[in-house]
N, C-alpha and C. Protein backbone atom coordinates (compact mmCIF):
# COMPACT_ATOMS: atom_id res chain seq x y z
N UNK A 1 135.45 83.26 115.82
CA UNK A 1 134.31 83.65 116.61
C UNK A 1 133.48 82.41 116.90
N UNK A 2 132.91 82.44 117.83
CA UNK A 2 132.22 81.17 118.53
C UNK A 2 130.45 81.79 118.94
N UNK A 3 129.54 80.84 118.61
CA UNK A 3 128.22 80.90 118.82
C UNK A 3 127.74 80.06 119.34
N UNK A 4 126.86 80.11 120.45
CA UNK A 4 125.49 78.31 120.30
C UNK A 4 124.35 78.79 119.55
N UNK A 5 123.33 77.81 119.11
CA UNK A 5 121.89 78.34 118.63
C UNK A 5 121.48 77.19 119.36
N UNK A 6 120.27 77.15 119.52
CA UNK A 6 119.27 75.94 119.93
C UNK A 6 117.94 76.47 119.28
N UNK A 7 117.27 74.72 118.71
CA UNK A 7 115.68 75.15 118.36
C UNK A 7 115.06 73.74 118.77
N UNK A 8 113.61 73.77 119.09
CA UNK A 8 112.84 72.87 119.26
C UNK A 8 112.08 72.48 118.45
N UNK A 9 112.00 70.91 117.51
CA UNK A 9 111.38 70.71 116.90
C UNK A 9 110.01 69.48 117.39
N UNK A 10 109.28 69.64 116.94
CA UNK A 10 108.05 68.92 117.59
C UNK A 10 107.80 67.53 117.16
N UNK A 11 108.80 66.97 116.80
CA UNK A 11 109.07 65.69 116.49
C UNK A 11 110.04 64.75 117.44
N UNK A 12 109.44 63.54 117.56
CA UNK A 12 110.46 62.34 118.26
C UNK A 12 112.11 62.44 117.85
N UNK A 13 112.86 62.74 119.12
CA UNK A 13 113.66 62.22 118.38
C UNK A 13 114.95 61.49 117.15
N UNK A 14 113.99 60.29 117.25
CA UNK A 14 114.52 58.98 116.39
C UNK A 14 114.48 59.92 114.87
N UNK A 15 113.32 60.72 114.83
CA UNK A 15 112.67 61.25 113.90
C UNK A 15 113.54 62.05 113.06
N UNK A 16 114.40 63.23 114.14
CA UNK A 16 114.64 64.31 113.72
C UNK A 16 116.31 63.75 113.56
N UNK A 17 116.95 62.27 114.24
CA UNK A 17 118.58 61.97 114.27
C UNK A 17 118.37 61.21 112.50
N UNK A 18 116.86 61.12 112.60
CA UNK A 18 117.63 60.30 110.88
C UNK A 18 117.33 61.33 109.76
N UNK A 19 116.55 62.44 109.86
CA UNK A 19 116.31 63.36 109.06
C UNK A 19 117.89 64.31 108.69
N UNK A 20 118.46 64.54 109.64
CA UNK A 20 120.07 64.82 109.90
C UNK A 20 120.63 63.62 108.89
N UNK A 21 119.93 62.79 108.78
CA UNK A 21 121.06 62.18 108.04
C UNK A 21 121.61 62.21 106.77
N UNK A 22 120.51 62.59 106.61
CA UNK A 22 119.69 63.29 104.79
C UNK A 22 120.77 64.52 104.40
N UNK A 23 122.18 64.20 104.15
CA UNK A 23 122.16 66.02 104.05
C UNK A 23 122.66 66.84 103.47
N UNK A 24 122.03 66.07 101.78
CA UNK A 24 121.73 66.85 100.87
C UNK A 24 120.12 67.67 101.03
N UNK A 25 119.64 67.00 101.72
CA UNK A 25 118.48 67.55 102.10
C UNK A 25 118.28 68.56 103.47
N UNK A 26 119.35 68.22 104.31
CA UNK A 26 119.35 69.52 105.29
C UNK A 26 120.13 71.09 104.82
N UNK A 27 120.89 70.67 103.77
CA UNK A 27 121.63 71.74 103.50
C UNK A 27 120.71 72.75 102.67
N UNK A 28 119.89 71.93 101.94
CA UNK A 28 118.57 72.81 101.29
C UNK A 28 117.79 73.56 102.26
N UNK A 29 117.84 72.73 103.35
CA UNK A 29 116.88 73.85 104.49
C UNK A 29 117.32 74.54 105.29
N UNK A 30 119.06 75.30 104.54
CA UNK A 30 119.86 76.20 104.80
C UNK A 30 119.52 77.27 104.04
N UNK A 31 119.38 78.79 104.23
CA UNK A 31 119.60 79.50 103.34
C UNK A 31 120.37 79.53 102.63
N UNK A 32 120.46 79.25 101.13
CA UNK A 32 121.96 79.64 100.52
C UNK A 32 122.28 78.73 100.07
N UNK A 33 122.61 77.86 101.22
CA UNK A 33 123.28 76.13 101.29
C UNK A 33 123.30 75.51 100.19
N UNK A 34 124.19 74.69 99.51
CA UNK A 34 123.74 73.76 98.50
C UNK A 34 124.85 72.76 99.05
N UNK A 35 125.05 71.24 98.62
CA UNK A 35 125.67 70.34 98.31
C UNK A 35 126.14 69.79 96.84
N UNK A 36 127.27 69.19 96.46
CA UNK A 36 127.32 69.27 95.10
C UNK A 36 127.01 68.17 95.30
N UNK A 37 126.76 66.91 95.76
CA UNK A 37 126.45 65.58 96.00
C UNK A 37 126.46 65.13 97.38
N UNK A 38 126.40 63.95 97.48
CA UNK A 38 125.91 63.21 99.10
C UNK A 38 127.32 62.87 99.77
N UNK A 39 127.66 62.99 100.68
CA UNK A 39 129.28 62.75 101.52
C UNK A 39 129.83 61.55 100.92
N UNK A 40 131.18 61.24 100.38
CA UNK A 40 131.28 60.27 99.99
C UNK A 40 132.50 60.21 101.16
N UNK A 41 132.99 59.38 102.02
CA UNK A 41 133.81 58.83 102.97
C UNK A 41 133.91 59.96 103.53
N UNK A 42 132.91 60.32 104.14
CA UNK A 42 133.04 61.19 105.33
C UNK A 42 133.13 62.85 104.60
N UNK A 43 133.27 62.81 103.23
CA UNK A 43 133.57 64.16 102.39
C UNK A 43 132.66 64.80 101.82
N UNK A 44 132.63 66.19 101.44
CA UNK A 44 131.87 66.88 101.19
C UNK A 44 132.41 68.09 100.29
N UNK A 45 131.38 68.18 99.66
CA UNK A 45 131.74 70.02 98.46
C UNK A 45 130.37 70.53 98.57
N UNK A 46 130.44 72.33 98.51
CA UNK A 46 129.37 73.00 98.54
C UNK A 46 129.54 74.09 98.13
N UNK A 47 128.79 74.83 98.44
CA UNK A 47 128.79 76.24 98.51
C UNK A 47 127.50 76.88 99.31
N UNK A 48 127.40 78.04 99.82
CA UNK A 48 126.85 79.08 100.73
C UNK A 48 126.91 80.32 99.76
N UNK A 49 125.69 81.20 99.66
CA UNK A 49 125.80 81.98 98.92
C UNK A 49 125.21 83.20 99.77
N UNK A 50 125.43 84.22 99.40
CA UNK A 50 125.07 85.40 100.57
C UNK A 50 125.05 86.62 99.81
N UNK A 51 123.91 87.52 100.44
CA UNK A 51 124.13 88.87 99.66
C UNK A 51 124.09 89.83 101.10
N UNK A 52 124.39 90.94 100.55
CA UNK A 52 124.60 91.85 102.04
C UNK A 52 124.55 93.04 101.21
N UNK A 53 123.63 93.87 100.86
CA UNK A 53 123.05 95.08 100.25
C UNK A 53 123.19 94.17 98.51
N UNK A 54 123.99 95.63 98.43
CA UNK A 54 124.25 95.06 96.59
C UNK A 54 125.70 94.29 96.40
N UNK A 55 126.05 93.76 97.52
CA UNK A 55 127.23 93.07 97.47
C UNK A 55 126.98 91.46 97.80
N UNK A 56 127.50 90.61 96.90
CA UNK A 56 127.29 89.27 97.06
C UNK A 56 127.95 88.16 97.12
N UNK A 57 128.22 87.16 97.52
CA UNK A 57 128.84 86.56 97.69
C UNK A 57 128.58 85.23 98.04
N UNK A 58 129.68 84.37 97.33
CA UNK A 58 129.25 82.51 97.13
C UNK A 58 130.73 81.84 97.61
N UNK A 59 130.40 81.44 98.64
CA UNK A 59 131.59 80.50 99.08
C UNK A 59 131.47 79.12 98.80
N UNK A 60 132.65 78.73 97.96
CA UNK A 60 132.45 77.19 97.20
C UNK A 60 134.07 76.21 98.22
N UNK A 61 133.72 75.57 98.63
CA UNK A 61 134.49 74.71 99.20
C UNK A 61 134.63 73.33 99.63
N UNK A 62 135.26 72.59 100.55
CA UNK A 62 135.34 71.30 100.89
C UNK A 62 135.16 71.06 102.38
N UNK A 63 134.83 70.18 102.81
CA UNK A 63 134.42 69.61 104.26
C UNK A 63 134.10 68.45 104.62
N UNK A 64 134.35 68.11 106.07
CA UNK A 64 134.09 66.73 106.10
C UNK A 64 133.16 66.87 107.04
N UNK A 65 132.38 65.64 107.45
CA UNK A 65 131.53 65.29 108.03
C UNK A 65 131.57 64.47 109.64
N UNK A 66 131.22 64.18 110.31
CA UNK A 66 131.24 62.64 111.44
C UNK A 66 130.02 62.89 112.11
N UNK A 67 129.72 61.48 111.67
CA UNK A 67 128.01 61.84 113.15
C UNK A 67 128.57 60.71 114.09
N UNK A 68 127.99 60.55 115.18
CA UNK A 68 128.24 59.35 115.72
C UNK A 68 126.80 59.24 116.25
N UNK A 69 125.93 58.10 115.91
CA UNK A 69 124.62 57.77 116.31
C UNK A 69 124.38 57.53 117.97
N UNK A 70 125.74 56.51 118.45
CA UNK A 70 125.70 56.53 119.66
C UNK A 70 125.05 58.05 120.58
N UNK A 71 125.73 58.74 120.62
CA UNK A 71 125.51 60.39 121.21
C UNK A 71 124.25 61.21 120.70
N UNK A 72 124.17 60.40 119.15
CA UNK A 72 123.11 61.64 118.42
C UNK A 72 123.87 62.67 118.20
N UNK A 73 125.00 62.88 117.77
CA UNK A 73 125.77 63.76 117.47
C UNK A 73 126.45 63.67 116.18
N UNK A 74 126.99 65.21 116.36
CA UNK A 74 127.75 65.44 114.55
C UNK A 74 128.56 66.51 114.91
N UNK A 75 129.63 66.46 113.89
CA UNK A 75 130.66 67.79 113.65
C UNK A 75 130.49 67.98 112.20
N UNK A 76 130.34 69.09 111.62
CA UNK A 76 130.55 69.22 110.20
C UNK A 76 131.86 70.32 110.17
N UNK A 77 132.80 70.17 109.22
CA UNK A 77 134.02 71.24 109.33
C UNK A 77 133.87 71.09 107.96
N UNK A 78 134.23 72.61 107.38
CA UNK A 78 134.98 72.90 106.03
C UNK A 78 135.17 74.26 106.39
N UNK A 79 135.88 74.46 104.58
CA UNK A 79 136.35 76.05 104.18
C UNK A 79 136.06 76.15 103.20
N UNK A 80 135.69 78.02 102.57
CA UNK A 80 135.44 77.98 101.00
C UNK A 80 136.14 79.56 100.76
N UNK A 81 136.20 80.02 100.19
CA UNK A 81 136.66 81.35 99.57
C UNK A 81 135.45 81.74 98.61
N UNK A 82 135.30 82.63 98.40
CA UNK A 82 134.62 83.63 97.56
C UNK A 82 135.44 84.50 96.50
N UNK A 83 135.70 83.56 95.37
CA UNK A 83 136.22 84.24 94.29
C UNK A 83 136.37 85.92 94.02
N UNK A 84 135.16 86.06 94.53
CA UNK A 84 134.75 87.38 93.43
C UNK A 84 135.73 88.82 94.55
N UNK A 85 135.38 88.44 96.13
CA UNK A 85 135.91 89.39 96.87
C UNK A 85 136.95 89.12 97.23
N UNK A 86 137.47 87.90 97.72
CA UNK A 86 139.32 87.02 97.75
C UNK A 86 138.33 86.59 99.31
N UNK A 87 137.18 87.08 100.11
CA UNK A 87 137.02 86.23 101.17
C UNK A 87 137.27 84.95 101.30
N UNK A 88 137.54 84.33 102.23
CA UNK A 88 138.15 83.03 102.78
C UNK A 88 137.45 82.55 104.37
N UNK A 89 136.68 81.46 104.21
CA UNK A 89 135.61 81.25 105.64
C UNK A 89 136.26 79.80 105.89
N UNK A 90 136.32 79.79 107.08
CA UNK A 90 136.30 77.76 107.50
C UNK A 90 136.20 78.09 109.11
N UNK A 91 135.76 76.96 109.49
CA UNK A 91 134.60 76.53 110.99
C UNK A 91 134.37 75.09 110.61
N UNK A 92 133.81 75.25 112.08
CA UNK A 92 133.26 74.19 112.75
C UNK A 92 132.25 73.74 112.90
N UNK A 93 130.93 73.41 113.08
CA UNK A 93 129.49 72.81 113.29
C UNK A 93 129.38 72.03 114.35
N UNK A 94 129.70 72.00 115.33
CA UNK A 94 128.75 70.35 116.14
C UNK A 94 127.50 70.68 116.70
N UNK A 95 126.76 69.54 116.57
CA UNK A 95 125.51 69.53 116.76
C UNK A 95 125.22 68.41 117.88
N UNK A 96 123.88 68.55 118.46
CA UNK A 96 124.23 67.70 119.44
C UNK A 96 121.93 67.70 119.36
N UNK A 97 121.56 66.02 119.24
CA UNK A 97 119.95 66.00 119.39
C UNK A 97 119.57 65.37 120.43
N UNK A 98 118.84 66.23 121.19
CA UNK A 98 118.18 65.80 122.94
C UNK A 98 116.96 65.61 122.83
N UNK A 99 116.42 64.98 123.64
CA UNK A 99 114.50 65.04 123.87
C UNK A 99 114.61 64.82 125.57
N UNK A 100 114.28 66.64 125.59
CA UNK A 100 113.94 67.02 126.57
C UNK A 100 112.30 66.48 127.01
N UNK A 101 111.91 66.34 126.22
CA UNK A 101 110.21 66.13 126.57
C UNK A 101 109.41 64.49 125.33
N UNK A 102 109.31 64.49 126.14
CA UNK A 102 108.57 62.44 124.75
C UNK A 102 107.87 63.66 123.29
N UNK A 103 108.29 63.41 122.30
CA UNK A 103 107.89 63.95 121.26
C UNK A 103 108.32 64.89 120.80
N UNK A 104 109.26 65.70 121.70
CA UNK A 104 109.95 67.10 121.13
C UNK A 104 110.81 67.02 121.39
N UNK A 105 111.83 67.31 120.16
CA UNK A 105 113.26 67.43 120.15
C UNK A 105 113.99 68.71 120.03
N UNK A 106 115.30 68.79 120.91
CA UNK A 106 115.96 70.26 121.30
C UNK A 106 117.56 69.68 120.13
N UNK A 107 117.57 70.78 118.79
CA UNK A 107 118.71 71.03 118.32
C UNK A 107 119.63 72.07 118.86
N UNK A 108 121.14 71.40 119.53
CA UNK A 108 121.77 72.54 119.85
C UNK A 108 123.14 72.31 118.66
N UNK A 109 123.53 73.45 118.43
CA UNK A 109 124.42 73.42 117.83
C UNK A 109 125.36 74.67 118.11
N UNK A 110 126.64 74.49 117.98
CA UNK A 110 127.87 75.02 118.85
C UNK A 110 128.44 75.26 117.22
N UNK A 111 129.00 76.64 117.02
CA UNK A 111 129.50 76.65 115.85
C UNK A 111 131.14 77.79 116.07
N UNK A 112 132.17 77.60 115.33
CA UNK A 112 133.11 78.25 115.36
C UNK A 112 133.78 78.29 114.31
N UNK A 113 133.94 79.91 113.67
CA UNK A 113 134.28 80.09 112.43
C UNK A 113 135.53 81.06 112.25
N UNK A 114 136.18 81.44 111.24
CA UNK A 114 137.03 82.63 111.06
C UNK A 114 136.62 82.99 109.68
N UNK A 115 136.53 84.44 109.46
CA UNK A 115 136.65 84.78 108.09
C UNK A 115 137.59 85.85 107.83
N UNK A 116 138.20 86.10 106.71
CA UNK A 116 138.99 86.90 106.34
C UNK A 116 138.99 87.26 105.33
N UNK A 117 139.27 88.60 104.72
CA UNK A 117 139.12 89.09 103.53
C UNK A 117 138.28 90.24 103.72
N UNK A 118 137.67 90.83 102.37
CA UNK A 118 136.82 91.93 102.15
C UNK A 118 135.63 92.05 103.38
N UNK A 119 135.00 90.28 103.66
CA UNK A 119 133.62 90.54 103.94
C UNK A 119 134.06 90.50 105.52
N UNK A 120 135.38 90.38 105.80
CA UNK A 120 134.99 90.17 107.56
C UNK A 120 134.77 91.59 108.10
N UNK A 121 134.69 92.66 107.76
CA UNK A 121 134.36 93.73 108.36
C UNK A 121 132.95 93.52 108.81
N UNK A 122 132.30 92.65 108.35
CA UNK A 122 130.80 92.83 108.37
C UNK A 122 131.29 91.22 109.76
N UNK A 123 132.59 90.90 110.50
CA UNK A 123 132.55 90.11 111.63
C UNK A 123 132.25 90.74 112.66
N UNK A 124 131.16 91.89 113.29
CA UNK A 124 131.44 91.69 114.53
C UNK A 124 130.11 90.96 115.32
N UNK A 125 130.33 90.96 116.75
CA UNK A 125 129.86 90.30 117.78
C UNK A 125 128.55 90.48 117.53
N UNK A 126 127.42 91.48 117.70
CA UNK A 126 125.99 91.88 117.49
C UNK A 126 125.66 91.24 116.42
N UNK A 127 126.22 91.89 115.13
CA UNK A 127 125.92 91.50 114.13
C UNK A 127 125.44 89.84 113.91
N UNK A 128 126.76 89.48 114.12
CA UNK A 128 127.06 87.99 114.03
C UNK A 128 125.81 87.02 114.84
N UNK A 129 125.73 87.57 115.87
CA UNK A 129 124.64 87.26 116.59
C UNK A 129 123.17 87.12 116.33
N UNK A 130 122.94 88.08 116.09
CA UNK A 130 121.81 88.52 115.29
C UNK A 130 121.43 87.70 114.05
N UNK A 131 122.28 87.58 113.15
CA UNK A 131 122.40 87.05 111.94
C UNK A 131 122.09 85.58 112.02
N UNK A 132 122.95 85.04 113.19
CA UNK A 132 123.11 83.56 113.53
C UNK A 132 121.29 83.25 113.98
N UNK A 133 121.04 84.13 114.73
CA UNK A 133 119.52 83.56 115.30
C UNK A 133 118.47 83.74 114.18
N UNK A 134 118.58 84.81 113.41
CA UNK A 134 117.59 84.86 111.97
C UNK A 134 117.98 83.46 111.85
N UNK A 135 118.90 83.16 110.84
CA UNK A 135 119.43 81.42 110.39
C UNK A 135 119.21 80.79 110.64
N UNK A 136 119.34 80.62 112.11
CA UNK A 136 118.60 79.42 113.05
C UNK A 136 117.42 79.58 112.83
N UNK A 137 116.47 80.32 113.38
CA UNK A 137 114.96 80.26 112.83
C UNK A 137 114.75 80.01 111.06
N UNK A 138 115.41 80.45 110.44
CA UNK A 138 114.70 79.82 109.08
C UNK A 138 115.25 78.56 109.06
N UNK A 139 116.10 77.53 109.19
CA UNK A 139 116.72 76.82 108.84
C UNK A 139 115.93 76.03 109.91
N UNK A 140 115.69 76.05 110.89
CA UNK A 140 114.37 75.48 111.82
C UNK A 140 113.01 75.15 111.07
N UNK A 141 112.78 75.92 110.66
CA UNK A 141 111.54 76.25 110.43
C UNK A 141 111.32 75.31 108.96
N UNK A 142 112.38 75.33 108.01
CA UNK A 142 112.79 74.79 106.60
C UNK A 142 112.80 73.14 107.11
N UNK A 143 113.62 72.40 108.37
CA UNK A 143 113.53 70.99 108.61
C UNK A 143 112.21 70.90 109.62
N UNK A 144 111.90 71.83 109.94
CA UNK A 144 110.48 71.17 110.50
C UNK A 144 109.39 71.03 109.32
N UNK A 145 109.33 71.47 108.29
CA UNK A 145 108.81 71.21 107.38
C UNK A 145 108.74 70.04 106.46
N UNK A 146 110.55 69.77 106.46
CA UNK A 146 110.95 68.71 105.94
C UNK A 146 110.61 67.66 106.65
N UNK A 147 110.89 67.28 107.38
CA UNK A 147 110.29 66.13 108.60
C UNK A 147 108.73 66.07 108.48
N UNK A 148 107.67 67.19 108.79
CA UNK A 148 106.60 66.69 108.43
C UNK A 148 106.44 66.30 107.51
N UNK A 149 106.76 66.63 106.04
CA UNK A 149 106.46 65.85 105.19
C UNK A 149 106.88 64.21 104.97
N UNK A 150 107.99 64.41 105.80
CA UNK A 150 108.41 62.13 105.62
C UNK A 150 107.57 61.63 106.97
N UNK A 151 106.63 62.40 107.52
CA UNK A 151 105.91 61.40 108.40
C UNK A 151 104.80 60.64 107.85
N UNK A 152 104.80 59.72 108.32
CA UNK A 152 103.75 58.57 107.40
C UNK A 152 102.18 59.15 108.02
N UNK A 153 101.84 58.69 106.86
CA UNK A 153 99.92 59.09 106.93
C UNK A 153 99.15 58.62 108.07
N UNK A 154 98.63 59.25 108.65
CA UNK A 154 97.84 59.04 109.62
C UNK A 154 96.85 57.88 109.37
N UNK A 155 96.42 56.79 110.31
CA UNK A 155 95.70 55.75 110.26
C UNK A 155 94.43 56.40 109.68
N UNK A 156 93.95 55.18 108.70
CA UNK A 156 92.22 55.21 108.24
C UNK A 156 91.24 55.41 109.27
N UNK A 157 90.45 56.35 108.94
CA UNK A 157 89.59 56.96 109.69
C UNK A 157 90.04 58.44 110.31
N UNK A 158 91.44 58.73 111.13
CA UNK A 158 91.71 59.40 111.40
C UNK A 158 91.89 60.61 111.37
N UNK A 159 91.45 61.74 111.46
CA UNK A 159 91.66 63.13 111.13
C UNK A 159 92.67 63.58 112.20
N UNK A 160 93.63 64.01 111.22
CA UNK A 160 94.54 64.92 111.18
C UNK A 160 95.17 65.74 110.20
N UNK A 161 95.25 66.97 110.32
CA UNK A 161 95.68 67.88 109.76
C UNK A 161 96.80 67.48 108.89
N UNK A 162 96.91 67.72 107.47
CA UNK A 162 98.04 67.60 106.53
C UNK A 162 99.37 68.36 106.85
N UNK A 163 99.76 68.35 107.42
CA UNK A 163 101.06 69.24 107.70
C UNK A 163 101.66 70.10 106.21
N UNK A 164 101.82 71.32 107.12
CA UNK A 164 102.03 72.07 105.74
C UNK A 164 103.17 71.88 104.85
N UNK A 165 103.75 71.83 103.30
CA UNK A 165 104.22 71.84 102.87
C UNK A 165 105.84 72.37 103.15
N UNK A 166 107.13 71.91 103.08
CA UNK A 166 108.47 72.53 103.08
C UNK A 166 108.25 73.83 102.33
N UNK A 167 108.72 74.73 103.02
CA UNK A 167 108.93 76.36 102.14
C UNK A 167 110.14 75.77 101.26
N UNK A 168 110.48 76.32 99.88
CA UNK A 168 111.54 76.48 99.07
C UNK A 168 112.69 76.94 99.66
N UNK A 169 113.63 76.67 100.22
CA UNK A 169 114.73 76.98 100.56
C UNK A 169 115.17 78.29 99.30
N UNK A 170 115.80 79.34 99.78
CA UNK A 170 116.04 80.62 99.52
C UNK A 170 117.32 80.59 98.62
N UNK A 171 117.42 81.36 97.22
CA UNK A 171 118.72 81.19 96.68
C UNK A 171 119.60 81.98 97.30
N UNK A 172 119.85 82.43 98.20
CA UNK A 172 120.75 82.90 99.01
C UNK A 172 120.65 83.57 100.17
N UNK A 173 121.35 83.43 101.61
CA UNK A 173 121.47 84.09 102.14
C UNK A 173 121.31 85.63 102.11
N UNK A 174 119.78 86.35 102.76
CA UNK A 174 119.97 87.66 102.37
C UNK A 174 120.87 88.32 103.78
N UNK A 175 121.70 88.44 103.85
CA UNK A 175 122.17 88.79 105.27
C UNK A 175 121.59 90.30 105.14
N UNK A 176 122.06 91.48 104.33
CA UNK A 176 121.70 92.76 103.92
C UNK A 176 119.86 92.97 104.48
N UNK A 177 118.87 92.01 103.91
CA UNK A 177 117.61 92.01 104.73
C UNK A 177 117.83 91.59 105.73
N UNK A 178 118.76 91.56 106.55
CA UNK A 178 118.68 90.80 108.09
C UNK A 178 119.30 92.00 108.82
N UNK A 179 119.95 92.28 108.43
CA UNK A 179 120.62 93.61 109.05
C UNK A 179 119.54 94.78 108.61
N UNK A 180 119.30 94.84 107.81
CA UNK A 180 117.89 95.98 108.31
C UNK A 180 117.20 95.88 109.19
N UNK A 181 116.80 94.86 109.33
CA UNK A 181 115.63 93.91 110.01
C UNK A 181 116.20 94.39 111.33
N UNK A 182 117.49 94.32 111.87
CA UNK A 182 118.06 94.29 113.15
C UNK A 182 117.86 95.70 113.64
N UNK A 183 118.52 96.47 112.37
CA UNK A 183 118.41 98.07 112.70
C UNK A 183 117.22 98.63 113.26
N UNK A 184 116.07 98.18 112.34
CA UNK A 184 114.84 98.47 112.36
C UNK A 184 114.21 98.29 113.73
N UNK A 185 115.00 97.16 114.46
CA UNK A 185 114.41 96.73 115.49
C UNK A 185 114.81 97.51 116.69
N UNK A 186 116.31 97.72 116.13
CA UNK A 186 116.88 98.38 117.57
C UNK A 186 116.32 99.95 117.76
N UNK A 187 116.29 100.49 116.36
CA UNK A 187 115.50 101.57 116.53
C UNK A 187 114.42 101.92 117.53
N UNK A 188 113.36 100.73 116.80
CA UNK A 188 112.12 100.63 117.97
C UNK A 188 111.96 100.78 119.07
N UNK A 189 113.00 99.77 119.36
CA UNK A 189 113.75 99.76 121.01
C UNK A 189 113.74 100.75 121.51
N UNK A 190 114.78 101.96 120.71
CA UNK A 190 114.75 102.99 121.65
C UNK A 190 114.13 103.66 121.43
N UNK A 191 113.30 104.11 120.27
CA UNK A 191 112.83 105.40 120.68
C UNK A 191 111.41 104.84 121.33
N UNK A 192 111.15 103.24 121.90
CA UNK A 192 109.39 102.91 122.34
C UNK A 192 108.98 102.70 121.12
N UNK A 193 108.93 101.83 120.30
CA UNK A 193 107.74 101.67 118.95
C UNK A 193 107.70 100.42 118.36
């Protein structure tokens, strides 16, 4: 299955291609996300952890990395399985950082995955959709945080606002609260509310 997301962050840039670079630190401002250490030749181990009602699930696996600075671009690829249900996930990531406007930067990212096992029933199209844009907004919202905090202090004398603190990145993916969330909404929808 194949997705785009895009988000706008209110930073330069230069700002937001070296914060990407960090990414033991972007994967924290994944739901779920962890890294077991920093890429060593292009390599990577992790895990993604997810719950979906009272059913849960932690995909632990391997992946590699490539940015190329030229473009401002990246691919991230791996796969992991989930012990507990026999699920089995691997995809794609590329990302791609624009500045549409002097100071604000547009993340797009193009993603393509397969899963199989117990949890792909919970693959279809809406869903997936849905799910993907919650993610995107927290995981937005988690590096715009991160980024304000590595911006350097405003000149002496100057008032400006402290930028608020990084939220704690979440021990797991609640997909199960996201799919309510969706239901809840579509409900609204129809009946007007």
């Amino acid at each position: 299955m194949q997705f785009t997301q895009a988000f706008d962050l209110p930073f330069p840039r230069a700002a937001v291609w070296a914060a990407l670079q960090d990414l033991e630190s972007v994967a924290r401002c994944m739901p779920g996300a962890s890294l077991d250490g920093p890429p060593v030749e292009g390599k990577l181990k992790g895990a993604i952890a997810i719950k979906l009602g009272p059913m849960g699930a932690s995909f632990g696996g391997e992946g590699s990395v490539a940015m190329d600075p030229a473009t401002q671009s990246g691919t991230i690829t791996g796969a992991g399985t989930d012990r507990k249900s026999g699920s089995r996930a691997k995809g794609s990531a590329s990302f791609t950082v624009s500045e549409p406007d002097p100071g604000s930067t547009r993340v797009t990212v193009e993603v393509d995955y397969q899963l199989a096992g117990a949890l792909a029933q919970f693959n279809r199209g809406g869903i997936v959709q849905d799910l993907a844009s919650r993610l995107t907004a927290a995981f937005a919202e988690n590096l715009k945080g991160m980024i304000a905090a590595r911006q350097p202090a405003p000149a002496e004398g100057a008032e400006t606002p402290a930028p608020p603190p990084a939220p704690p990145p979440q021990a797991s993916l609640d997909a199960g609260a996201l799919i309510w969330a969706m239901i809840k909404g579509w409900f609204a929808r129809l009946f007007g509310r």
